[in-house]
PDB file of N, CA and C in Angstrom:
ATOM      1  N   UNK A   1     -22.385 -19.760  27.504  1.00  0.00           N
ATOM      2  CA  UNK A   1     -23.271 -20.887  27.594  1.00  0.00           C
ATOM      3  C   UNK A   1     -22.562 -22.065  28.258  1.00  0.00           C
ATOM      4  N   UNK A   2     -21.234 -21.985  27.636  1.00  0.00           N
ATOM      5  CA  UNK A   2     -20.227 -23.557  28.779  1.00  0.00           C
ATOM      6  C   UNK A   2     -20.290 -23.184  30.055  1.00  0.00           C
ATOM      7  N   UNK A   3     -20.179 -22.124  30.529  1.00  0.00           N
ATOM      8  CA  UNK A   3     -20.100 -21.776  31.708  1.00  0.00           C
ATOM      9  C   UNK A   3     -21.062 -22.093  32.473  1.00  0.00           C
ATOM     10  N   UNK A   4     -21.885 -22.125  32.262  1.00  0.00           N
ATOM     11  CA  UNK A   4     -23.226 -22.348  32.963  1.00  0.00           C
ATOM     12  C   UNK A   4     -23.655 -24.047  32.714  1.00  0.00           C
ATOM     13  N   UNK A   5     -22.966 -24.767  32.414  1.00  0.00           N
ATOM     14  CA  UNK A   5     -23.104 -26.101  31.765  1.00  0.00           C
ATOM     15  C   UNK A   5     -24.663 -26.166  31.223  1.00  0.00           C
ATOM     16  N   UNK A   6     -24.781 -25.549  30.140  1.00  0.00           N
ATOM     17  CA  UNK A   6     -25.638 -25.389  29.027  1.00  0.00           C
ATOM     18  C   UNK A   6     -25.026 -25.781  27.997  1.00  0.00           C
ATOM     19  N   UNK A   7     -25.281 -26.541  26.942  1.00  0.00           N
ATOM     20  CA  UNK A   7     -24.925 -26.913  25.514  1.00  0.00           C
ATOM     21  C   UNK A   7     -25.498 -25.962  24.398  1.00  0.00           C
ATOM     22  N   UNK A   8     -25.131 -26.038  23.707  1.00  0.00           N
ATOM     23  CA  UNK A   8     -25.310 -25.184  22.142  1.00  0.00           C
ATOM     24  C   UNK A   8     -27.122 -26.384  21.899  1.00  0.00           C
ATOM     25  N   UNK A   9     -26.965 -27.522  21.865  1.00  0.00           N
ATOM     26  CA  UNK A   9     -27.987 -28.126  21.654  1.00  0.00           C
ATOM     27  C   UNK A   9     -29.462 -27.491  22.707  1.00  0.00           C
ATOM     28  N   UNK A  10     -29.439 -27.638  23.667  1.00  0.00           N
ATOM     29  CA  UNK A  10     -30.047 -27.185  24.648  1.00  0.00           C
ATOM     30  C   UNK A  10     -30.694 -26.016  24.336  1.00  0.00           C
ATOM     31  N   UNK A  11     -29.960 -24.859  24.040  1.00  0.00           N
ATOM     32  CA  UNK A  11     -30.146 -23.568  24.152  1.00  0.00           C
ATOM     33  C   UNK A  11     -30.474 -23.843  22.898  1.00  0.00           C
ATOM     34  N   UNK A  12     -30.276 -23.925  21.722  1.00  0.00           N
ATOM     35  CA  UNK A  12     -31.107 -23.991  20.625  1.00  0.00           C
ATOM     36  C   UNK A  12     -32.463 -24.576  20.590  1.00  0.00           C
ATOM     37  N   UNK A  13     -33.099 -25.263  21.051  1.00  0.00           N
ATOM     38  CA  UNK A  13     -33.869 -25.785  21.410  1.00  0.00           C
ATOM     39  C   UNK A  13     -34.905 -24.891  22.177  1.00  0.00           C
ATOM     40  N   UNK A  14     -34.202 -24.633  23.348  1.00  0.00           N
ATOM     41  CA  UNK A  14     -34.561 -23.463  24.355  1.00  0.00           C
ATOM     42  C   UNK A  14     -35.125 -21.760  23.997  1.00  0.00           C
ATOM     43  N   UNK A  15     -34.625 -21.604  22.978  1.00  0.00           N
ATOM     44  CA  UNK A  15     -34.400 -20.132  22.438  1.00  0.00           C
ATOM     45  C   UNK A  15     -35.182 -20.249  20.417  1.00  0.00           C
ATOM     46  N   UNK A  16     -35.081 -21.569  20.176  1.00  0.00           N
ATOM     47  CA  UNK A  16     -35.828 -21.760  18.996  1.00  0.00           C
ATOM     48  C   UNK A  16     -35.246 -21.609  17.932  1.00  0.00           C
ATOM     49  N   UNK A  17     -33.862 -21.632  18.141  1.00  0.00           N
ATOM     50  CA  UNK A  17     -32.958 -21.171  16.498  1.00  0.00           C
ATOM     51  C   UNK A  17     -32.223 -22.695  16.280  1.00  0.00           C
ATOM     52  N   UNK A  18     -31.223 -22.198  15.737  1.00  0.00           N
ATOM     53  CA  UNK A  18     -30.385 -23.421  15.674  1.00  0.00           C
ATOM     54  C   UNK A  18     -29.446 -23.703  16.107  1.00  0.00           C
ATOM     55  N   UNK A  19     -28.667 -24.890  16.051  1.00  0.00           N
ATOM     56  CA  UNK A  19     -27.236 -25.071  16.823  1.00  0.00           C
ATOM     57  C   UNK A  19     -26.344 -24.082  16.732  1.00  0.00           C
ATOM     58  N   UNK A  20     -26.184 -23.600  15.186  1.00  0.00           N
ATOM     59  CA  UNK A  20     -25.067 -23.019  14.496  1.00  0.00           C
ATOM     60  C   UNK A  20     -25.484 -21.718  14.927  1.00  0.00           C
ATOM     61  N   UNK A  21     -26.944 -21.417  15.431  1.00  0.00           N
ATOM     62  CA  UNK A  21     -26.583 -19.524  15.368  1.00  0.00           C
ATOM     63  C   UNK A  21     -26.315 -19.450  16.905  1.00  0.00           C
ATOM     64  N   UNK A  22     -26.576 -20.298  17.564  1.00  0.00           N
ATOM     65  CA  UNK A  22     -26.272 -20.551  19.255  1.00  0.00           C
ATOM     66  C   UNK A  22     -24.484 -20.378  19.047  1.00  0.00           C
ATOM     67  N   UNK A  23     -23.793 -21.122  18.461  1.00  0.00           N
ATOM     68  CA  UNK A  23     -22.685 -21.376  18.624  1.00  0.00           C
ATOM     69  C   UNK A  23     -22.158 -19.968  17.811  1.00  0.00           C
ATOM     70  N   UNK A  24     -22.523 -19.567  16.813  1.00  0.00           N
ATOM     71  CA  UNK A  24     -21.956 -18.629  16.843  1.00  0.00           C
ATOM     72  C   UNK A  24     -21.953 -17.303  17.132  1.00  0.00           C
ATOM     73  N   UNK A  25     -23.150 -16.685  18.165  1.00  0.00           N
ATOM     74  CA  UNK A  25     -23.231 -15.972  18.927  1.00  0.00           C
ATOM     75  C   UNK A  25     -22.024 -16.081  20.142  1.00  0.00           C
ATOM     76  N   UNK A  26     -21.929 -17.240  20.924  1.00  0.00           N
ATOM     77  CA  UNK A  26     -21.026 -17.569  21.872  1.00  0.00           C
ATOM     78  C   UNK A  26     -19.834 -17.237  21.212  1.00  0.00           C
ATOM     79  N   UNK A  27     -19.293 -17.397  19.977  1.00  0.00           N
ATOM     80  CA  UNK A  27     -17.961 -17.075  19.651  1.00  0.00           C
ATOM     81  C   UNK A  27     -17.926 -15.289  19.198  1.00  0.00           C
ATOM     82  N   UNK A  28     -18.637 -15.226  19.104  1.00  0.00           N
ATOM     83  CA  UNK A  28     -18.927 -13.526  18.614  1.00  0.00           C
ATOM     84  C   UNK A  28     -18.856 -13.124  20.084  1.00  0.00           C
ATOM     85  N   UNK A  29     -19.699 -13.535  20.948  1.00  0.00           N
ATOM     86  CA  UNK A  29     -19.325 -13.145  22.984  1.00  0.00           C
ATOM     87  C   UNK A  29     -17.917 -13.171  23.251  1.00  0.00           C
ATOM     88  N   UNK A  30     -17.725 -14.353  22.627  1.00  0.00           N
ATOM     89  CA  UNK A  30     -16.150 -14.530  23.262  1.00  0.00           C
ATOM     90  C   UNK A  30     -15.052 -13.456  22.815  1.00  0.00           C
ATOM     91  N   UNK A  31     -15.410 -13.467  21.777  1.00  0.00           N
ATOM     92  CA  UNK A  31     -14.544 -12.510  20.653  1.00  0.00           C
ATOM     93  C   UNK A  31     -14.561 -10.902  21.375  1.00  0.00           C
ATOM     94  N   UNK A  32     -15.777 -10.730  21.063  1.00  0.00           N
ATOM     95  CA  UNK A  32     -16.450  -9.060  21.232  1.00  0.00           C
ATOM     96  C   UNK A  32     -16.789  -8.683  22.481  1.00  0.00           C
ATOM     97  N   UNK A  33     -17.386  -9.749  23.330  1.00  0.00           N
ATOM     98  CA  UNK A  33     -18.287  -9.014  24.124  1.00  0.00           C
ATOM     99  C   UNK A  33     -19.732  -8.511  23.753  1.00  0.00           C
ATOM    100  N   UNK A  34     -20.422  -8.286  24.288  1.00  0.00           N
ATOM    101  CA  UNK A  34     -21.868  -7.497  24.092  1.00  0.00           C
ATOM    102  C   UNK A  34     -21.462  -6.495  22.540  1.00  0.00           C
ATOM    103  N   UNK A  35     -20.396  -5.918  22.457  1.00  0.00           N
ATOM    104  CA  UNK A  35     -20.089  -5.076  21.170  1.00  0.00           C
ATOM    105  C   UNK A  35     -19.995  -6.413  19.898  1.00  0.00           C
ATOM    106  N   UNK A  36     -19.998  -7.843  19.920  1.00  0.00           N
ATOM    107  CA  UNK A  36     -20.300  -8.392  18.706  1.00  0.00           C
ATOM    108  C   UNK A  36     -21.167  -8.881  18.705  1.00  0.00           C
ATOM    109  N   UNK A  37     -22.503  -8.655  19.705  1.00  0.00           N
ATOM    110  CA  UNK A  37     -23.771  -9.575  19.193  1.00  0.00           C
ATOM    111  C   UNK A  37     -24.583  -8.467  18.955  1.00  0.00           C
ATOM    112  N   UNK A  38     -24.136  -7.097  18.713  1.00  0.00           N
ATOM    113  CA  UNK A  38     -25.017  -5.947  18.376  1.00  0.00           C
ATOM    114  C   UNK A  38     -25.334  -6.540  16.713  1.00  0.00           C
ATOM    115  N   UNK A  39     -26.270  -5.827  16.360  1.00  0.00           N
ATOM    116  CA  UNK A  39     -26.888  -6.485  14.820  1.00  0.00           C
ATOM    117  C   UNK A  39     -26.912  -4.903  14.209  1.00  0.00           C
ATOM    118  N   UNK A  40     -25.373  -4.551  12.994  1.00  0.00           N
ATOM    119  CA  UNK A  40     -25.412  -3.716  12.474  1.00  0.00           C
ATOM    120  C   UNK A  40     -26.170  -3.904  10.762  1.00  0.00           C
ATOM    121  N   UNK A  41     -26.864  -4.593  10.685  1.00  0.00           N
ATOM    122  CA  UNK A  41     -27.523  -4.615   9.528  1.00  0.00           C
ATOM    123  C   UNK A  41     -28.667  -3.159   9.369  1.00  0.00           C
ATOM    124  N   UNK A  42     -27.764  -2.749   7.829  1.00  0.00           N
ATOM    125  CA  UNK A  42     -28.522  -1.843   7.556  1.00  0.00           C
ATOM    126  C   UNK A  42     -28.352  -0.685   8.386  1.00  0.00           C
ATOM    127  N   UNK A  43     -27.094  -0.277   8.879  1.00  0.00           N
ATOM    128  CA  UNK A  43     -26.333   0.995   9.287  1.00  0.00           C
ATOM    129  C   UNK A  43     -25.837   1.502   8.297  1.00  0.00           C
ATOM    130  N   UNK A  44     -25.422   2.591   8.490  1.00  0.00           N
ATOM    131  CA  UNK A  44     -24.537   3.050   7.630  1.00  0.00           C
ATOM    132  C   UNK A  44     -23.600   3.994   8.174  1.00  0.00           C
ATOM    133  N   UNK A  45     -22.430   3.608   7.601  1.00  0.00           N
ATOM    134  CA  UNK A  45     -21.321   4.253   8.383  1.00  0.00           C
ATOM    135  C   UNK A  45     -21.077   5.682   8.043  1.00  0.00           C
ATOM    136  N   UNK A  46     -20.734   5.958   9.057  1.00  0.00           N
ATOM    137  CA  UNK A  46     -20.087   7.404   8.708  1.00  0.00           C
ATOM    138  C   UNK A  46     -18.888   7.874   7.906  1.00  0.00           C
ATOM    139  N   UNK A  47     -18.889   9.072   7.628  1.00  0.00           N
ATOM    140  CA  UNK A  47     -17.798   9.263   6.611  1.00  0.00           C
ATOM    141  C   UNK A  47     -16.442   8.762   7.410  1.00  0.00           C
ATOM    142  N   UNK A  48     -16.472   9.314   8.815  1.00  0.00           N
ATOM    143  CA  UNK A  48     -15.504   8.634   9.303  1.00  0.00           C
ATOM    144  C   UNK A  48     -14.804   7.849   9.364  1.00  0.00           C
ATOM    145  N   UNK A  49     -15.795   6.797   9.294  1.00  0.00           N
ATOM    146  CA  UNK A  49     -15.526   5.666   9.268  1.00  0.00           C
ATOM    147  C   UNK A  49     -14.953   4.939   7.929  1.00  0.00           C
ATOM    148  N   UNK A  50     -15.158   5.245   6.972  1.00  0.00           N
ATOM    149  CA  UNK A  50     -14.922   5.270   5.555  1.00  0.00           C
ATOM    150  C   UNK A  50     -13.870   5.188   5.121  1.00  0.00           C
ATOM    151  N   UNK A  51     -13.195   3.845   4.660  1.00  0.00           N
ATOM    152  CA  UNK A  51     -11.649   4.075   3.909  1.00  0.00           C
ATOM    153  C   UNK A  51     -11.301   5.250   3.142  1.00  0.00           C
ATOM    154  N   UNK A  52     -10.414   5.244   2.578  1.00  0.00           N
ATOM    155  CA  UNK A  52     -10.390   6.571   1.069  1.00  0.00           C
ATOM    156  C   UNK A  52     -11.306   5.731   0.390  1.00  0.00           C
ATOM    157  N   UNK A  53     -10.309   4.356  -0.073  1.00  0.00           N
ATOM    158  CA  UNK A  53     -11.263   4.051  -1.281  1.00  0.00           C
ATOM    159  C   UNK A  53     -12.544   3.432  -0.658  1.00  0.00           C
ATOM    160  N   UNK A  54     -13.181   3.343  -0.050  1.00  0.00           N
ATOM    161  CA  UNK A  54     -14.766   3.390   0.236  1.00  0.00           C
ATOM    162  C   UNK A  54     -15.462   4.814  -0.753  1.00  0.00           C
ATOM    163  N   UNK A  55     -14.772   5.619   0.294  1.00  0.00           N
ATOM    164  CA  UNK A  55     -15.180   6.595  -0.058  1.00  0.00           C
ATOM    165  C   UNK A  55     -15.098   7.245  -1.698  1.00  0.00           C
ATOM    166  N   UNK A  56     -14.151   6.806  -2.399  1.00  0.00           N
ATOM    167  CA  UNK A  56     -13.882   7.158  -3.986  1.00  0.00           C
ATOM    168  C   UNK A  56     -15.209   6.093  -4.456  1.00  0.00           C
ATOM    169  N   UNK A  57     -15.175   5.302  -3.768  1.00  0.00           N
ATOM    170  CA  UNK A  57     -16.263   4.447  -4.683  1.00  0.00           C
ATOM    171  C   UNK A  57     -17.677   4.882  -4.300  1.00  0.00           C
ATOM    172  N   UNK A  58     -17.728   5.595  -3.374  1.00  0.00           N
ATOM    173  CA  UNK A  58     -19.610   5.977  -2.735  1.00  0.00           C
ATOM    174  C   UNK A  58     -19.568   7.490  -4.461  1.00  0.00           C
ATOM    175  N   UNK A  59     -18.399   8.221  -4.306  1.00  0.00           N
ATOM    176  CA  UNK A  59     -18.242   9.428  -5.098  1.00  0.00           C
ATOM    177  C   UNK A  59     -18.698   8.998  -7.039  1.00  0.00           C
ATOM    178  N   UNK A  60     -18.062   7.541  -6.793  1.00  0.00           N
ATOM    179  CA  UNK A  60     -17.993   7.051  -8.321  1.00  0.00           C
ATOM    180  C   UNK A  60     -19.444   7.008  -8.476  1.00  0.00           C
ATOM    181  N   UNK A  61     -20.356   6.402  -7.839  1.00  0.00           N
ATOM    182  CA  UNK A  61     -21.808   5.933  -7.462  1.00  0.00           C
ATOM    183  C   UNK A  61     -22.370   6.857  -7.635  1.00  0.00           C
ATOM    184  N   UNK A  62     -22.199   7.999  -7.084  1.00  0.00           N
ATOM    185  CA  UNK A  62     -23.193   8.843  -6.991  1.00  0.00           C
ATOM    186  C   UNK A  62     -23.131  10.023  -8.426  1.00  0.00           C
ATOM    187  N   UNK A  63     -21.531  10.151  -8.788  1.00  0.00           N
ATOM    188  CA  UNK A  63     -21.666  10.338 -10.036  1.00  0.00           C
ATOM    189  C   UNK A  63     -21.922   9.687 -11.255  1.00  0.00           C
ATOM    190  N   UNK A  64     -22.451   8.526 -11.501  1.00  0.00           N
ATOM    191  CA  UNK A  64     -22.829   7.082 -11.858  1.00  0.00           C
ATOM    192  C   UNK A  64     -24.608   7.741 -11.892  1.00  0.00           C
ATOM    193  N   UNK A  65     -25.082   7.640 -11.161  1.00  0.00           N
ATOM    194  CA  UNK A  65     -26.340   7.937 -10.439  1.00  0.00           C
ATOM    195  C   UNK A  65     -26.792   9.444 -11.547  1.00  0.00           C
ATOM    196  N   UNK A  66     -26.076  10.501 -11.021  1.00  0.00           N
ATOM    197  CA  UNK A  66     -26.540  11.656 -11.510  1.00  0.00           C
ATOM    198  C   UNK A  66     -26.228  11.858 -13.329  1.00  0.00           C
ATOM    199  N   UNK A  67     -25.385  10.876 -13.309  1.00  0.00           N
ATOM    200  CA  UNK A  67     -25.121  10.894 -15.000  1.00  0.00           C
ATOM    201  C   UNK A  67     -26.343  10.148 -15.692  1.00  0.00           C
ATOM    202  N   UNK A  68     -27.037   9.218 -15.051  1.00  0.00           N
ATOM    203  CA  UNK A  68     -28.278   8.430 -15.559  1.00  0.00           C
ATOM    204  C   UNK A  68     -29.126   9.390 -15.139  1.00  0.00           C
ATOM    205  N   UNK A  69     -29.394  10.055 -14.304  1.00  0.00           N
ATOM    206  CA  UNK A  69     -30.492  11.409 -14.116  1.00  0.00           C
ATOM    207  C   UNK A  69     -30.253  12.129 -15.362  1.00  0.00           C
ATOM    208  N   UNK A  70     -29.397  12.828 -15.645  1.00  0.00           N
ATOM    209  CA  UNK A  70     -28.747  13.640 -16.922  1.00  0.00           C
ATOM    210  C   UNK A  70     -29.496  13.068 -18.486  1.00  0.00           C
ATOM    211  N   UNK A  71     -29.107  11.836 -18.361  1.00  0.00           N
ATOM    212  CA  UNK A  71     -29.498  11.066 -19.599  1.00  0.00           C
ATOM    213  C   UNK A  71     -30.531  11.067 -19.749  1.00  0.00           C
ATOM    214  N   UNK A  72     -31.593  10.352 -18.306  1.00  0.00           N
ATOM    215  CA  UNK A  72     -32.915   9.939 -18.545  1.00  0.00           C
ATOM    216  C   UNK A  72     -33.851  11.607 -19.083  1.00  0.00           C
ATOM    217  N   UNK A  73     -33.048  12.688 -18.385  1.00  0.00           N
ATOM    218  CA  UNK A  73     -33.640  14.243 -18.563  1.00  0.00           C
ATOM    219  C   UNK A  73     -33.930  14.025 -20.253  1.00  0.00           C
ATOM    220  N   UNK A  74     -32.003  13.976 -21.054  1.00  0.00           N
ATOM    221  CA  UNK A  74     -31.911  13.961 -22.103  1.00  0.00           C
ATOM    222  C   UNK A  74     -33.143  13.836 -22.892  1.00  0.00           C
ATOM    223  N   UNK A  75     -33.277  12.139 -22.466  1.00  0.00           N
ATOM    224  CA  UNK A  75     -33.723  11.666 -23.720  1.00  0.00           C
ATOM    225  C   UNK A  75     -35.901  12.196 -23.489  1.00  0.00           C
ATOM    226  N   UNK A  76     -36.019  12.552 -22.235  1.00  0.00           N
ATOM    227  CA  UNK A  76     -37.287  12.805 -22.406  1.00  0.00           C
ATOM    228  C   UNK A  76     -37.329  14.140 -22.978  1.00  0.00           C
ATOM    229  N   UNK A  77     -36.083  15.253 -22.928  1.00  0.00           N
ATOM    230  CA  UNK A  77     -36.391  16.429 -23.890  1.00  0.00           C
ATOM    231  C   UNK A  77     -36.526  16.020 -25.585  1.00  0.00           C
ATOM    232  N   UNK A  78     -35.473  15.160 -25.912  1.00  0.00           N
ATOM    233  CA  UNK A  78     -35.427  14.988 -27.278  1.00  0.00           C
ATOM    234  C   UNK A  78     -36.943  14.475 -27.823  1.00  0.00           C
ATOM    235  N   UNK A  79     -37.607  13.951 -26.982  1.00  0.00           N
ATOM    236  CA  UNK A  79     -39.246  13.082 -26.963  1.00  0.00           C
ATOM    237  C   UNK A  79     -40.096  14.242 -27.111  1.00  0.00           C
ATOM    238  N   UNK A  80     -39.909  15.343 -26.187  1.00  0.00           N
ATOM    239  CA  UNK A  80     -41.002  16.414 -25.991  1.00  0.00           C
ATOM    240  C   UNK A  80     -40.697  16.943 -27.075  1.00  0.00           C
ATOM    241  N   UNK A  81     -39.451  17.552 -27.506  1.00  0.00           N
ATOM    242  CA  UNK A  81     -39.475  18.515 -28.951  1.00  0.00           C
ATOM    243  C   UNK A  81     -39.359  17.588 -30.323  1.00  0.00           C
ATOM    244  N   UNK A  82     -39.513  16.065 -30.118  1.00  0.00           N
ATOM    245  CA  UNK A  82     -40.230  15.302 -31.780  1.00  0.00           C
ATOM    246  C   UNK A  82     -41.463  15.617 -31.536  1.00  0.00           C
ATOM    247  N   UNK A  83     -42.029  15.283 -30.451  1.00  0.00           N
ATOM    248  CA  UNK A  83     -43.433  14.818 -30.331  1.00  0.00           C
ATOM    249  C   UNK A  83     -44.142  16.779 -30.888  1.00  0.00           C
ATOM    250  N   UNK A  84     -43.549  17.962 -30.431  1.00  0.00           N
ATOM    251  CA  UNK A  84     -43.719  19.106 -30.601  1.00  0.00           C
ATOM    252  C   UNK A  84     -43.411  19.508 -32.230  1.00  0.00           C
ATOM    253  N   UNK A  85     -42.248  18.696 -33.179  1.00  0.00           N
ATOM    254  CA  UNK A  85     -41.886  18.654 -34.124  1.00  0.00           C
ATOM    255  C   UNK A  85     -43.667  18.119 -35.241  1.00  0.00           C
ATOM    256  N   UNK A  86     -43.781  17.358 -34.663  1.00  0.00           N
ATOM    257  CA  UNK A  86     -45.176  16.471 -35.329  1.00  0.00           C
ATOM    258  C   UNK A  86     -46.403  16.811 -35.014  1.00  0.00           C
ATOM    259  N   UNK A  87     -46.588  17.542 -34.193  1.00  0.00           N
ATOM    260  CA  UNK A  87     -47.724  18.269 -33.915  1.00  0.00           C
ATOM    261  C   UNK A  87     -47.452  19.505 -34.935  1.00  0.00           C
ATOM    262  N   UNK A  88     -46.447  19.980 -34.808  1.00  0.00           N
ATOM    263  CA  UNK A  88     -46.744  21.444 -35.975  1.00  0.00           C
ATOM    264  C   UNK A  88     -46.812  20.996 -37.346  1.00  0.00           C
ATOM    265  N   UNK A  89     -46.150  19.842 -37.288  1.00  0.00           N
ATOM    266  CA  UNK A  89     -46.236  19.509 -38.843  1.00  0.00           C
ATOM    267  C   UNK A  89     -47.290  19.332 -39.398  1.00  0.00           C
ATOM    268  N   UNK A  90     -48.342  18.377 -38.112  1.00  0.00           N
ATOM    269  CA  UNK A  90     -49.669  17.846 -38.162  1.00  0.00           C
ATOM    270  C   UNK A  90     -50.489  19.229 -38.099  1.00  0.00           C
ATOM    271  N   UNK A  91     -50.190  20.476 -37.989  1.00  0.00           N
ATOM    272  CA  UNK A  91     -51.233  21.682 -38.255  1.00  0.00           C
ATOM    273  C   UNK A  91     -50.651  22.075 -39.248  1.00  0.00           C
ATOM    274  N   UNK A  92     -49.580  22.302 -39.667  1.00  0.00           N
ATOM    275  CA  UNK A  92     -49.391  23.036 -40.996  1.00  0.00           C
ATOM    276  C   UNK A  92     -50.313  22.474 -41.665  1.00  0.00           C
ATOM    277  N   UNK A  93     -50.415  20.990 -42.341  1.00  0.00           N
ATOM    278  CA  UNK A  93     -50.767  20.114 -42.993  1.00  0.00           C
ATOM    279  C   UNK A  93     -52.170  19.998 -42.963  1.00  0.00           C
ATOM    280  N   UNK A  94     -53.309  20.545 -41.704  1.00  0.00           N
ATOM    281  CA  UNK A  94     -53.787  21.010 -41.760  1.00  0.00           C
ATOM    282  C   UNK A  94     -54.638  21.862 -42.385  1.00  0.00           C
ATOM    283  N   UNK A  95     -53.860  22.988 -42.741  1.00  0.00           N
ATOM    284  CA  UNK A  95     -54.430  24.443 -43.134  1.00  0.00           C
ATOM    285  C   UNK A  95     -54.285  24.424 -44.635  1.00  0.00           C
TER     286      UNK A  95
END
């Protein structure tokens, strides 16, 4: 944007954002190139890409995850065989 004797004010104005995201696009250009004004929101990296410990912590998560699957199973069996417990009781009682 200096290059072209354009201001951060200008081009904000021009483009409809603000000073600060003008200016810091230009430093992300300066920095990166076209590779830092790409918008990785909501990628997800590859395993590759993945520290170890990234990766120990995606493993912790997901066994985290399947242990609350496990539980939530649990506790709806223990529900089906009271609720099955009280129904027979409720026919014995019955007859």
């Amino acid at each position: 944007m200096r290059y072209h004797d354009l201001n951060y004010k200008e081009t904000a104005k021009k483009y409809g954002c603000s000073y600060a995201q003008v200016y810091n696009w230009c430093k992300k250009y300066e920095h990166k190139g076209n590779e830092g004004l790409k918008d990785n929101r909501g990628r997800k990296r590859s395993q590759s890409e993945l520290s170890e410990l990234e990766k120990m912590q995606l493993q912790v998560k997901e066994l985290q995850r399947q242990l609350e699957i496990s539980q939530r199973e649990n506790m709806l069996l223990k529900k089906v065989r009271d609720l099955e417990r009280e129904w027979l009781l409720d026919q014995n009682k019955g007859k």
